[in-house]
N, C-alpha and C. Protein backbone atom coordinates (compact mmCIF):
# COMPACT_ATOMS: atom_id res chain seq x y z
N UNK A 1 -19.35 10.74 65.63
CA UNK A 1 -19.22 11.29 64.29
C UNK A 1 -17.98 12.17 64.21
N UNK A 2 -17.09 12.17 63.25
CA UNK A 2 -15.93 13.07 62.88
C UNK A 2 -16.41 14.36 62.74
N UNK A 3 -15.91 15.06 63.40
CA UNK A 3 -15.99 16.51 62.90
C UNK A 3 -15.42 16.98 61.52
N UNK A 4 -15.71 18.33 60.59
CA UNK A 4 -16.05 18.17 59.33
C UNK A 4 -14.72 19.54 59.53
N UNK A 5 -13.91 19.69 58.81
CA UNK A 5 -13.36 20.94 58.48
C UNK A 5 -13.43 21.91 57.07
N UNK A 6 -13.74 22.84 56.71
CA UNK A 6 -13.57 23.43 55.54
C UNK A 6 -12.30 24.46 55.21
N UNK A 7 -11.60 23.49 53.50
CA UNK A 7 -10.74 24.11 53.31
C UNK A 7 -11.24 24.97 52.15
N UNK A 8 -10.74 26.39 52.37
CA UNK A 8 -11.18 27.67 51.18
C UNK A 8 -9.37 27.71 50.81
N UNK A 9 -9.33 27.49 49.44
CA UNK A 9 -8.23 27.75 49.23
C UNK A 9 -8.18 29.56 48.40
N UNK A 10 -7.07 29.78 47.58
CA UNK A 10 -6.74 31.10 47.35
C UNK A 10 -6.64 30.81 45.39
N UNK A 11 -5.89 31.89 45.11
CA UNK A 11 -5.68 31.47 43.57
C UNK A 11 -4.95 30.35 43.63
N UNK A 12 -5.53 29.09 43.32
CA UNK A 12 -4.97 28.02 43.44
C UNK A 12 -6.16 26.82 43.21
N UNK A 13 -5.73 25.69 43.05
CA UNK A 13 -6.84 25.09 43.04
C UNK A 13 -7.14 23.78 44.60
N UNK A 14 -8.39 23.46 44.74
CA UNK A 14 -8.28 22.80 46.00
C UNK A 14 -7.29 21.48 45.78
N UNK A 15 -6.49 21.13 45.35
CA UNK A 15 -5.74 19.84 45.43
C UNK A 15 -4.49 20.57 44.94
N UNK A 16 -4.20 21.84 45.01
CA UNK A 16 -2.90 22.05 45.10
C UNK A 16 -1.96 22.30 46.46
N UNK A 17 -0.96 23.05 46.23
CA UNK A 17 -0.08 23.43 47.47
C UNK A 17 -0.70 22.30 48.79
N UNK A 18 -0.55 22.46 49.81
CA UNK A 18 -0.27 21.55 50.93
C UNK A 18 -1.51 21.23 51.56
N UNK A 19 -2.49 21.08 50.55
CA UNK A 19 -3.95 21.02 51.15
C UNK A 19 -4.08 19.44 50.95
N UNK A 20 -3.87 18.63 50.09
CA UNK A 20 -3.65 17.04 50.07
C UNK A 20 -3.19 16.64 51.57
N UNK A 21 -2.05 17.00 51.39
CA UNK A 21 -1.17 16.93 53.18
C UNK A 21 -2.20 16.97 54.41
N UNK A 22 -2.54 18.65 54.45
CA UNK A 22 -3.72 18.35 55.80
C UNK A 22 -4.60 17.74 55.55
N UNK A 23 -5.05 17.58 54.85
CA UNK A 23 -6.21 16.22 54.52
C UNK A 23 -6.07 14.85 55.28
N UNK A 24 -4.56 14.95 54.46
CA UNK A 24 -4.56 13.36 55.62
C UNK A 24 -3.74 13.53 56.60
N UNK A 25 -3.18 14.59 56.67
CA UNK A 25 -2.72 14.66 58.29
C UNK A 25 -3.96 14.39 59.20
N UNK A 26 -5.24 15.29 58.92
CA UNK A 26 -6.14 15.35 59.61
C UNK A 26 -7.01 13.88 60.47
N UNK A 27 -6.87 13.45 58.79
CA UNK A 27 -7.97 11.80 59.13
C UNK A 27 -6.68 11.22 59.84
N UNK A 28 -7.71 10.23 61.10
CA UNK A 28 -8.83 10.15 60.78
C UNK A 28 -9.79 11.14 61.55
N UNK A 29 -9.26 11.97 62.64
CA UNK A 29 -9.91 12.87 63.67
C UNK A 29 -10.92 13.64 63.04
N UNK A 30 -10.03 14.68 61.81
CA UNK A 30 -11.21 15.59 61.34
C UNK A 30 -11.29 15.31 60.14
N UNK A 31 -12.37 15.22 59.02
CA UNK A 31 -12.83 14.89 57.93
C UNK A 31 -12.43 16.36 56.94
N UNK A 32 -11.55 16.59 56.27
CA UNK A 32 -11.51 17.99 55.46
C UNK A 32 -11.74 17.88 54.32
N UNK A 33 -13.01 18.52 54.27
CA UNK A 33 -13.90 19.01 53.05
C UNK A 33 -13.00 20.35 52.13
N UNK A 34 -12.22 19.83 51.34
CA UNK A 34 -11.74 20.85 49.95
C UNK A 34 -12.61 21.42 49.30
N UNK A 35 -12.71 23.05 49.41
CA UNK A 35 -14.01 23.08 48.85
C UNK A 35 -13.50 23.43 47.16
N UNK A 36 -14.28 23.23 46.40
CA UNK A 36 -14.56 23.72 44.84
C UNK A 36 -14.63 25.15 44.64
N UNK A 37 -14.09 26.18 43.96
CA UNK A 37 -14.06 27.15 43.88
C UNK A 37 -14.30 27.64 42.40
N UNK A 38 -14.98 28.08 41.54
CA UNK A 38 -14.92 28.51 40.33
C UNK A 38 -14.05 29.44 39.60
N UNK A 39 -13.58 29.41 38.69
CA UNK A 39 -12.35 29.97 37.99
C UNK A 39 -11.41 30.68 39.31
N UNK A 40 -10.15 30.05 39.87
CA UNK A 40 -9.31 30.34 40.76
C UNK A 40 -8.52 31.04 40.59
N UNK A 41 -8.42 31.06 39.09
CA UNK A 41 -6.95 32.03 38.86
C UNK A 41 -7.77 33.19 38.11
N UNK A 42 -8.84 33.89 38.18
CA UNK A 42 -9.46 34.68 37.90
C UNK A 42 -10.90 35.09 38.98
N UNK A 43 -10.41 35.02 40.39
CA UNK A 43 -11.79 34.89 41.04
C UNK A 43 -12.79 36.18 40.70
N UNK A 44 -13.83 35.56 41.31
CA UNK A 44 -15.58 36.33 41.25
C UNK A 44 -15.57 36.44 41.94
N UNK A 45 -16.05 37.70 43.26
CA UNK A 45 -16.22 37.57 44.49
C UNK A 45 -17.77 36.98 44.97
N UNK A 46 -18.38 37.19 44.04
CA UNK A 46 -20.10 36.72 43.83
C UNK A 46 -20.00 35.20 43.63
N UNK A 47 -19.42 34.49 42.67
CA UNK A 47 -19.02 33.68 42.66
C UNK A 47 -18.55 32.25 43.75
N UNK A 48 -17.59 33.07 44.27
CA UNK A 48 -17.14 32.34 45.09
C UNK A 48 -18.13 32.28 46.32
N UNK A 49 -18.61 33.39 46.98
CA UNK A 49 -19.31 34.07 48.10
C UNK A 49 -20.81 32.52 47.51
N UNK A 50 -21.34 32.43 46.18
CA UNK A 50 -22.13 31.85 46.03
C UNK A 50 -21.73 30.06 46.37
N UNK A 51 -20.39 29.53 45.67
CA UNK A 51 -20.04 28.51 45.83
C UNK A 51 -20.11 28.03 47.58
N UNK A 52 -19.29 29.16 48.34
CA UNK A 52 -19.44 28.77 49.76
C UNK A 52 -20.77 28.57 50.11
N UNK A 53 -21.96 29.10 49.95
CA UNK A 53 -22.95 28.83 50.64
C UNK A 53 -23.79 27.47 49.43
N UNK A 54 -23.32 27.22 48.68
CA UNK A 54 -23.58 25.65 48.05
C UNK A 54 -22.96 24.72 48.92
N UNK A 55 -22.14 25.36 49.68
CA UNK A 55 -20.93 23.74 50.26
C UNK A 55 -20.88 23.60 51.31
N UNK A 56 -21.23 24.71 52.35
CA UNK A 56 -21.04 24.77 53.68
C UNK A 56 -22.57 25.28 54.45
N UNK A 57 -23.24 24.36 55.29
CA UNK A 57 -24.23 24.59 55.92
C UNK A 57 -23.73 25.17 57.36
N UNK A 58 -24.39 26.77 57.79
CA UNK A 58 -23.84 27.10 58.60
C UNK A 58 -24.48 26.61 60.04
N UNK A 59 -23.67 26.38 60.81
CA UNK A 59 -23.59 25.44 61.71
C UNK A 59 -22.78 25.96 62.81
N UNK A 60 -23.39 25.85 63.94
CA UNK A 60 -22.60 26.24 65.49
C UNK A 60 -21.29 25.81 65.24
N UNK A 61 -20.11 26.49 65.93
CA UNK A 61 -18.93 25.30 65.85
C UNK A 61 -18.52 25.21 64.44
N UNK A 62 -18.22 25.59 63.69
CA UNK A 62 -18.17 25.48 62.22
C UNK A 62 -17.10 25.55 62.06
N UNK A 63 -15.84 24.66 61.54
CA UNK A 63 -14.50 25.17 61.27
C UNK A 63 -14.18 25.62 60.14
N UNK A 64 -13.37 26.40 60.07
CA UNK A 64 -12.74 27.21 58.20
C UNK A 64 -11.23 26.98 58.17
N UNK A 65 -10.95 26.50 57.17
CA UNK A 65 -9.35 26.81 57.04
C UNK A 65 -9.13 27.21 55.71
N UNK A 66 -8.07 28.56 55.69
CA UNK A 66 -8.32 29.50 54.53
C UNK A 66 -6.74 29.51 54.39
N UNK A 67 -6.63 29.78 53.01
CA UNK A 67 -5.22 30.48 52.69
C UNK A 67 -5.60 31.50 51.56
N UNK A 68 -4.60 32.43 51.88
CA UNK A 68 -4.15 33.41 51.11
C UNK A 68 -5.67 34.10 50.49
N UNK A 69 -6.33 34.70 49.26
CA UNK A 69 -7.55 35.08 48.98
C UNK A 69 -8.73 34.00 49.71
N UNK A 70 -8.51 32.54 50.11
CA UNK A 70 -9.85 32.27 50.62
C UNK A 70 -10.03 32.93 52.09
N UNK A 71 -9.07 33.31 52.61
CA UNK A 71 -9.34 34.02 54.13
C UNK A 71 -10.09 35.10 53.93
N UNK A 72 -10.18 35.90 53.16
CA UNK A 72 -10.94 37.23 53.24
C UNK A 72 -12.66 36.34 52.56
N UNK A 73 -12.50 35.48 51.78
CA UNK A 73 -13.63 34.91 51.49
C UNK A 73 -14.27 34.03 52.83
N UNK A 74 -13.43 33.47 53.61
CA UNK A 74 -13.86 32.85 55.00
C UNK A 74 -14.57 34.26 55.70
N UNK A 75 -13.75 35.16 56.11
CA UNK A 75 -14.41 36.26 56.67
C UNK A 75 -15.35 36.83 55.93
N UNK A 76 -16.24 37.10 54.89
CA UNK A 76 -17.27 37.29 54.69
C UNK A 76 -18.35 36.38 54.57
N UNK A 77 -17.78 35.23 54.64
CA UNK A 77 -18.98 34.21 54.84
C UNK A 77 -19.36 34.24 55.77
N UNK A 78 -18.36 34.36 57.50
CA UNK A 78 -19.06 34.14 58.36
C UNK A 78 -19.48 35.86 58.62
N UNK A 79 -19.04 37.05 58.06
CA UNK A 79 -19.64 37.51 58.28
C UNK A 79 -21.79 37.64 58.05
N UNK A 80 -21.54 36.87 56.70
CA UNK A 80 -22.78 36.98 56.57
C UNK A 80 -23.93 35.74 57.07
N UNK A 81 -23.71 35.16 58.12
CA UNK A 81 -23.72 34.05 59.01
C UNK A 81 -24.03 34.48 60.27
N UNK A 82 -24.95 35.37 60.72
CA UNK A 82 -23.97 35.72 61.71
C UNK A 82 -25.13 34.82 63.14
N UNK A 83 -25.90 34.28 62.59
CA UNK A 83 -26.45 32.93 63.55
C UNK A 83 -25.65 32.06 64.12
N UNK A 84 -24.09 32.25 63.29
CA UNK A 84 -23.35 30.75 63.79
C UNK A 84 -22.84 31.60 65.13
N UNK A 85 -22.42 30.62 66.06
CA UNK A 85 -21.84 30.78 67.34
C UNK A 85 -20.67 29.79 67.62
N UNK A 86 -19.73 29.93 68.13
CA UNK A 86 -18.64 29.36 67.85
C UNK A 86 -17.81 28.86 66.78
N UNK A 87 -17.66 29.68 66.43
CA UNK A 87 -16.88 29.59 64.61
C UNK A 87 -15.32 29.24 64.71
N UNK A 88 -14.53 28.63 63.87
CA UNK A 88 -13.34 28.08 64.52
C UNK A 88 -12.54 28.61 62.63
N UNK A 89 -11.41 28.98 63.23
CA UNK A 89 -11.04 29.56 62.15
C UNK A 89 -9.50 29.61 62.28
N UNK A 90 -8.66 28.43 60.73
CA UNK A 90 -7.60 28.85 60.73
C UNK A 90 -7.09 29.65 59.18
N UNK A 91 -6.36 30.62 59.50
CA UNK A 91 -5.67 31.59 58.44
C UNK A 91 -4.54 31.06 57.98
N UNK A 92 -4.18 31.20 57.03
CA UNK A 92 -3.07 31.28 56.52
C UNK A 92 -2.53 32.29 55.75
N UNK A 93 -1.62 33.21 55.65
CA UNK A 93 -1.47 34.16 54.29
C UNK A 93 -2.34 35.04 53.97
N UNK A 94 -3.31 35.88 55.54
CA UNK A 94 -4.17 36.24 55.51
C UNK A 94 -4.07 37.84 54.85
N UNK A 95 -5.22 38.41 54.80
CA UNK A 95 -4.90 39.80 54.26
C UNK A 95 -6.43 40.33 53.53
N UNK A 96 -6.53 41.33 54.02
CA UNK A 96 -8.19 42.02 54.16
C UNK A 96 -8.05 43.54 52.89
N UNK A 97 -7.06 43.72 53.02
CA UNK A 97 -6.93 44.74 52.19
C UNK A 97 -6.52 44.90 50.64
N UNK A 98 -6.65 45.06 49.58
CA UNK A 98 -6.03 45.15 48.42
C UNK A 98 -4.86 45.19 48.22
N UNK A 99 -3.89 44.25 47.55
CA UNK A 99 -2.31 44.36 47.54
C UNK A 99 -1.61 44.73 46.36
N UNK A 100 -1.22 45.79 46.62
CA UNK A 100 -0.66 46.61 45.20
C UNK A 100 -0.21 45.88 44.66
N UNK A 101 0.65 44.83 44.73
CA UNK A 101 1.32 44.40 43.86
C UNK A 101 0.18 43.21 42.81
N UNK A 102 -1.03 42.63 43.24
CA UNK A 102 -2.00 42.10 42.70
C UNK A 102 -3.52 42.87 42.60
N UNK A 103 -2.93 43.87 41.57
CA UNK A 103 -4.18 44.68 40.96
C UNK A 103 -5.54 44.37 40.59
N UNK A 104 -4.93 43.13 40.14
CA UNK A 104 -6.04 41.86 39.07
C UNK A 104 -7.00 41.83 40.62
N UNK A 105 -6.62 41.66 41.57
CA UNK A 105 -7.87 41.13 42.54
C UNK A 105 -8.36 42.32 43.14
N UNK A 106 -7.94 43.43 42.81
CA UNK A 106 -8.87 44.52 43.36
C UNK A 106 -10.46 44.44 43.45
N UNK A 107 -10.93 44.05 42.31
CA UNK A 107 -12.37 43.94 41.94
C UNK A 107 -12.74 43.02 43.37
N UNK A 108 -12.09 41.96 43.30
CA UNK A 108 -12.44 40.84 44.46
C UNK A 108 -12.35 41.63 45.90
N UNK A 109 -11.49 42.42 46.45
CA UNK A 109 -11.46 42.68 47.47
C UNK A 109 -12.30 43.83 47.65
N UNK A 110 -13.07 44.23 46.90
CA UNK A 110 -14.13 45.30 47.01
C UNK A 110 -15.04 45.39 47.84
N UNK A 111 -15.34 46.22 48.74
CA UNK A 111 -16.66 46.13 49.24
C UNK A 111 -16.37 45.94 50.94
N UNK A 112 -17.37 46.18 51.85
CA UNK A 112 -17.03 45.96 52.99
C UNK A 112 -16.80 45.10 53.36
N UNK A 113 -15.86 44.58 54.73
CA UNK A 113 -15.79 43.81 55.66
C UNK A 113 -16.24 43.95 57.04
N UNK A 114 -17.11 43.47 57.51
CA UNK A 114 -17.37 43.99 59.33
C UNK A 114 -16.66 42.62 60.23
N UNK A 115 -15.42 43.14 60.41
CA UNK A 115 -14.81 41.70 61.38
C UNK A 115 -15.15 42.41 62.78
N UNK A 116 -15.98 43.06 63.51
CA UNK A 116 -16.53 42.95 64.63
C UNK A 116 -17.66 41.56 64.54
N UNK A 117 -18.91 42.11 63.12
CA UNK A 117 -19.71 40.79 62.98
C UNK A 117 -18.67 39.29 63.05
N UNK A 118 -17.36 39.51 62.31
CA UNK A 118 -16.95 38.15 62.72
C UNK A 118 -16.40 37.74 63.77
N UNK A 119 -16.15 38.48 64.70
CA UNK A 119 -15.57 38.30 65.81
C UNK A 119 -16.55 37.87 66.86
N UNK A 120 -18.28 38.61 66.85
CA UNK A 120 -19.37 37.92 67.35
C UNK A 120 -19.90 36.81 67.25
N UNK A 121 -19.38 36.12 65.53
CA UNK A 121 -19.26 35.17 65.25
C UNK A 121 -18.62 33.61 66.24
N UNK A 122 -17.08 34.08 65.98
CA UNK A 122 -16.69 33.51 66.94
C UNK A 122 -16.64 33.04 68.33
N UNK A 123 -17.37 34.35 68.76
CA UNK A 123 -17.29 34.40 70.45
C UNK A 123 -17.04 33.38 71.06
């Protein structure tokens, strides 16, 4: 069976910027699941946090591939996961903190992060 990858994209939508590309760079080895994200250029952090656990069954070994706002959404998923064991995780354009210059996503980046839980995650 192919192993399954998940792409979290950022303000953007999943069939934009270079996510088509790894798709089929990938196949036929790994199968990459684009995930659906609800209003992108206005995210929900509830929202989204809800969409991921519609799309992704957490699973040992679980891969993520995030850009830009879906990385901090990858890291709270698996933070709140924290059954999975071997979690595989690529970043892109990562960033945990609020960025002055994009005010609009303050609301989104609210709230804690425990990347020790994700790092146990990974182990």
């Amino acid at each position: 069976m192919m192993p399954t990858a998940y792409l979290i994209h950022g303000t953007s939508t999943r069939d934009d910027d270079w996510f088509p590309w790894l798709e089929e760079a990938l196949a036929p080895a790994v199968k990459l699941e684009r995930l659906w994200l609800p209003n992108p250029f206005a995210p929900m952090q509830a929202a989204w946090d809800s969409a991921l656990e519609d799309q992704i069954k957490p699973a040992d070994g679980l891969t993520l591939v995030a850009y830009s706002l879906g990385c901090v959404t990858a890291l709270r998923y698996l933070a709140r996961h924290p059954e999975i064991k071997g979690a595989n995780l690529v970043l892109v354009g990562a960033f945990v903190d609020p960025l002055p210059t994009y005010p609009s996503l303050d609301a989104y980046m609210a709230g804690e992060l425990d990347l020790k839980e994700v790092g146990r995650v990974m182990g």
